[in-house]
C-alpha atoms as a PDB file:
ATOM      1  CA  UNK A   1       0.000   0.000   0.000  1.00  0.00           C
ATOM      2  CA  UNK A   2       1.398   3.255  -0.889  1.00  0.00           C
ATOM      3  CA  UNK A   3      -1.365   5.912  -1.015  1.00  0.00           C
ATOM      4  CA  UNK A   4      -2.501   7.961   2.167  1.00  0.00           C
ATOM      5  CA  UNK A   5      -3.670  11.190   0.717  1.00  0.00           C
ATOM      6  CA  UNK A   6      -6.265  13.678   2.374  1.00  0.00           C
ATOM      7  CA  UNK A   7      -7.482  17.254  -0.054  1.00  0.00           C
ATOM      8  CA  UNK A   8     -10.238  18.822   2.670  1.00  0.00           C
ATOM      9  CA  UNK A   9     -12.256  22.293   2.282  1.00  0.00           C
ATOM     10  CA  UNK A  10     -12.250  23.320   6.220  1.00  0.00           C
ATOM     11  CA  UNK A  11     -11.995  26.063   8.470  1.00  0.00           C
ATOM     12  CA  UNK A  12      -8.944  26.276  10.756  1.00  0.00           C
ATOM     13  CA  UNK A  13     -11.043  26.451  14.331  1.00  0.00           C
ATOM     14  CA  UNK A  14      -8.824  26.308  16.531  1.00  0.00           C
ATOM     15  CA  UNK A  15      -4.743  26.450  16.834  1.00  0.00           C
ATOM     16  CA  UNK A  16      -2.162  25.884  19.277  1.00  0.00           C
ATOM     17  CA  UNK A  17       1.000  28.107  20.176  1.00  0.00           C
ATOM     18  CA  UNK A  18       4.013  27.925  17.812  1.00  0.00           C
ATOM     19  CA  UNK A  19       6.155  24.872  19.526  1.00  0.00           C
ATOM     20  CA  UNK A  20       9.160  23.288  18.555  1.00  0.00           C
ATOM     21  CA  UNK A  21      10.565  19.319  18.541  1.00  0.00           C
ATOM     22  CA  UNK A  22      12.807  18.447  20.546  1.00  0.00           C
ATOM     23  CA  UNK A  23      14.835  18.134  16.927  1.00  0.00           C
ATOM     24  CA  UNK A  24      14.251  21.563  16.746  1.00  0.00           C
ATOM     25  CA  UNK A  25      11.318  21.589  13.972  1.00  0.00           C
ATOM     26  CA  UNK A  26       8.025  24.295  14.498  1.00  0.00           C
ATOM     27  CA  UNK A  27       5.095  22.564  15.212  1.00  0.00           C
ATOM     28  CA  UNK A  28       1.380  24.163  15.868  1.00  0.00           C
ATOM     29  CA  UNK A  29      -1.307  21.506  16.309  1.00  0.00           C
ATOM     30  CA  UNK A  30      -4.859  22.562  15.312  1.00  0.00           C
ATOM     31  CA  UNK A  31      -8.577  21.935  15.022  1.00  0.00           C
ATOM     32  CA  UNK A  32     -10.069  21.977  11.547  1.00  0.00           C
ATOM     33  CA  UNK A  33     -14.067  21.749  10.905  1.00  0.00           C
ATOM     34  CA  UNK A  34     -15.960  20.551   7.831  1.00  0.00           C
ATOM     35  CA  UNK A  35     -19.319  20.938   6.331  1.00  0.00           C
ATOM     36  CA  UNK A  36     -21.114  20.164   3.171  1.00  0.00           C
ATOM     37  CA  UNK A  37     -23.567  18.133   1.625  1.00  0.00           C
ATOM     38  CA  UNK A  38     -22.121  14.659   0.271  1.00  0.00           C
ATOM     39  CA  UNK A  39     -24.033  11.638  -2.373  1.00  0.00           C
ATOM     40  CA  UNK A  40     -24.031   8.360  -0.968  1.00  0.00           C
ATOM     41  CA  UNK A  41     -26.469   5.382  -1.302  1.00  0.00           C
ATOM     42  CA  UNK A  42     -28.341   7.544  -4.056  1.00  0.00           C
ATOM     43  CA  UNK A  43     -29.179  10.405  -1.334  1.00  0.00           C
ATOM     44  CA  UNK A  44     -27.703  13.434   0.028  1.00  0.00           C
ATOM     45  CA  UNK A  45     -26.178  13.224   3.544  1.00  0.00           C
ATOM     46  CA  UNK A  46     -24.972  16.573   5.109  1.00  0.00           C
ATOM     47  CA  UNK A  47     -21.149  15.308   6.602  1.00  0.00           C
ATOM     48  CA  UNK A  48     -19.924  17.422   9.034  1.00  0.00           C
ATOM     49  CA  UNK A  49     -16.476  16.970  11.095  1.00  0.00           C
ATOM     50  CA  UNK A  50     -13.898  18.266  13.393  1.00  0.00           C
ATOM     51  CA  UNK A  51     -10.242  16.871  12.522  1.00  0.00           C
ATOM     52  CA  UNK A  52      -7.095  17.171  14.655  1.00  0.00           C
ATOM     53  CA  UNK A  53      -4.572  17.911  12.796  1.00  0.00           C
ATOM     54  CA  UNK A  54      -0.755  19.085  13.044  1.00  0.00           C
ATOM     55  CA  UNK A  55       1.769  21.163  10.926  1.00  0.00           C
ATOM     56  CA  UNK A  56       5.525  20.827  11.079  1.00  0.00           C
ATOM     57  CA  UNK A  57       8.318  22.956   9.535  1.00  0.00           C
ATOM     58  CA  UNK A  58       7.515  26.442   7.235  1.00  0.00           C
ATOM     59  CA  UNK A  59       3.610  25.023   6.851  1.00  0.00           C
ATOM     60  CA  UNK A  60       3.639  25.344  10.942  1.00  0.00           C
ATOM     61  CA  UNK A  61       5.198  28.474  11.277  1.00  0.00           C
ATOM     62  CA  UNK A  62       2.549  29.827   8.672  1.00  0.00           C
ATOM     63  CA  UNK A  63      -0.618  28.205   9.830  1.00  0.00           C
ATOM     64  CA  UNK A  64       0.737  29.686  13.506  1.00  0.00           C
ATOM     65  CA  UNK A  65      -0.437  32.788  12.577  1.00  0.00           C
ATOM     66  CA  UNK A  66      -3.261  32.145   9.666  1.00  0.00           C
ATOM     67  CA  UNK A  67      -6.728  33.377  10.857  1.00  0.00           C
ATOM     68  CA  UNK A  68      -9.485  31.575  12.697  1.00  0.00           C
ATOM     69  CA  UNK A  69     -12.840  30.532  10.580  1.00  0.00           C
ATOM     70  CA  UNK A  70     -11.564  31.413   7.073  1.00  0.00           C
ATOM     71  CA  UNK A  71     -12.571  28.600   4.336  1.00  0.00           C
ATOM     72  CA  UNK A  72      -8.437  26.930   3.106  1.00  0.00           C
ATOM     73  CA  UNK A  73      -8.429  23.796   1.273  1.00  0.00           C
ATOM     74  CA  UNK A  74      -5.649  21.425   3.513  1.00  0.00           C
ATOM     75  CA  UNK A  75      -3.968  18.357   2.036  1.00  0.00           C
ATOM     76  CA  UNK A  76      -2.310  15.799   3.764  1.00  0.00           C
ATOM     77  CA  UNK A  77      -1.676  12.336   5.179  1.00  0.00           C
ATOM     78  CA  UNK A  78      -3.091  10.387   8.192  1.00  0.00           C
ATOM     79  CA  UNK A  79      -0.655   8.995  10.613  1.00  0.00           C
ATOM     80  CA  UNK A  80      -1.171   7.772  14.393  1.00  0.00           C
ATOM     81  CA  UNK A  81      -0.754  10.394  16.942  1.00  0.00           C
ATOM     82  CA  UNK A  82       1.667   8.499  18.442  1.00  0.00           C
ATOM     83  CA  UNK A  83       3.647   5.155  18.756  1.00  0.00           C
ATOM     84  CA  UNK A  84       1.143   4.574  21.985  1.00  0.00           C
ATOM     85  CA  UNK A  85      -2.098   6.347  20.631  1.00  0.00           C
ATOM     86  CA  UNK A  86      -3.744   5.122  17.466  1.00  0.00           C
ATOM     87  CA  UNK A  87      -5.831   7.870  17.676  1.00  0.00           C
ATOM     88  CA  UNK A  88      -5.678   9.574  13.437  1.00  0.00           C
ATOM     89  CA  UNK A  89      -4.573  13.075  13.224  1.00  0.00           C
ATOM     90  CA  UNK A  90      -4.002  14.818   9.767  1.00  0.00           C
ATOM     91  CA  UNK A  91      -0.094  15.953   8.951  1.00  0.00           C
ATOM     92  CA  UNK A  92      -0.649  19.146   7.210  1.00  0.00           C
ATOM     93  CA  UNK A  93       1.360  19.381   3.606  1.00  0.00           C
ATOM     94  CA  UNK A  94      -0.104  22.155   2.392  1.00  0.00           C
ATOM     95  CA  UNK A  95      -2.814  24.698   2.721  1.00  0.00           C
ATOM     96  CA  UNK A  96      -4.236  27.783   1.312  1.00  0.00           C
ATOM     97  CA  UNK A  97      -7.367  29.739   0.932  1.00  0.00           C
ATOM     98  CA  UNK A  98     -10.280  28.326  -1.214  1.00  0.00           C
ATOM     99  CA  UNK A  99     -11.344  29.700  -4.819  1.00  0.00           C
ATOM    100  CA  UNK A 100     -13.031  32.781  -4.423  1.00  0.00           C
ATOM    101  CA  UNK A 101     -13.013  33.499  -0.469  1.00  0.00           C
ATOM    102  CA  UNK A 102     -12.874  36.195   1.039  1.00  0.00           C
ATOM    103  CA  UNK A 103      -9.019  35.387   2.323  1.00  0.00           C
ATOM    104  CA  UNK A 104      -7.866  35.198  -1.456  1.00  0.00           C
ATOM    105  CA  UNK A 105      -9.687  38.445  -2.109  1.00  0.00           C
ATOM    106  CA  UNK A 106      -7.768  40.014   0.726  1.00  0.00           C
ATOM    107  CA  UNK A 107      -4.716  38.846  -0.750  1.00  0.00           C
ATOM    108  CA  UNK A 108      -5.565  40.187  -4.292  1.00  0.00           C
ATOM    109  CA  UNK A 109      -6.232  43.058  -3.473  1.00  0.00           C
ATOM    110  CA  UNK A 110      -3.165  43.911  -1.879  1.00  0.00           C
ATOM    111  CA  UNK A 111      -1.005  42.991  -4.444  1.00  0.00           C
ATOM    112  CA  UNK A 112      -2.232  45.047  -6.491  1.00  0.00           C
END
């Protein structure tokens, strides 16, 4: 098996403080929520979720100061928390704001 891939629309709810490893990597664990409306068995099924989640390196020490509640699209992998807790959490690869919010507005308009 080689594929563990994860591409989620979200909102970053919550987020730790900027740490570090004990290798000396940023970290920033955070809380990401999900809504929308999803097909399955024929019908429509509203899915909602709240995913732990965790950022390492440059992505950390960006998402460490990214606003609460704006819409990103985050993609990833699922690992085990830890080598004692199989609990999933989502490794953050990359992030940035969705297609047309308000975030990538903000960020268009000041480049120009």
């Amino acid at each position: 098996m080689k594929r563990n891939e994860v591409v989620i629309d979200c909102r970053l709810l919550k987020r730790g403080a900027l740490r570090y490893t004990p290798a000396g990597t940023p970290a920033v664990d955070l809380l990401i929520g999900h809504g929308s409306i999803q097909t399955e068995a024929g019908g429509r099924r509203e899915a909602r979720c709240e995913i732990e989640a965790v950022a390492l390196g440059e992505m950390a020490v960006r998402l460490s100061t990214a606003k609460l509640n704006r819409p990103l699209q985050i993609s990833g992998f699922l690992a085990r928390h830890s080598l004692g807790n199989r609990k999933l959490v989502l490794h953050v690869t990359s992030a940035g704001p969705l297609a047309g919010s308000d975030q990538e507005q903000d960020q268009g308009s000041r480049r120009s």
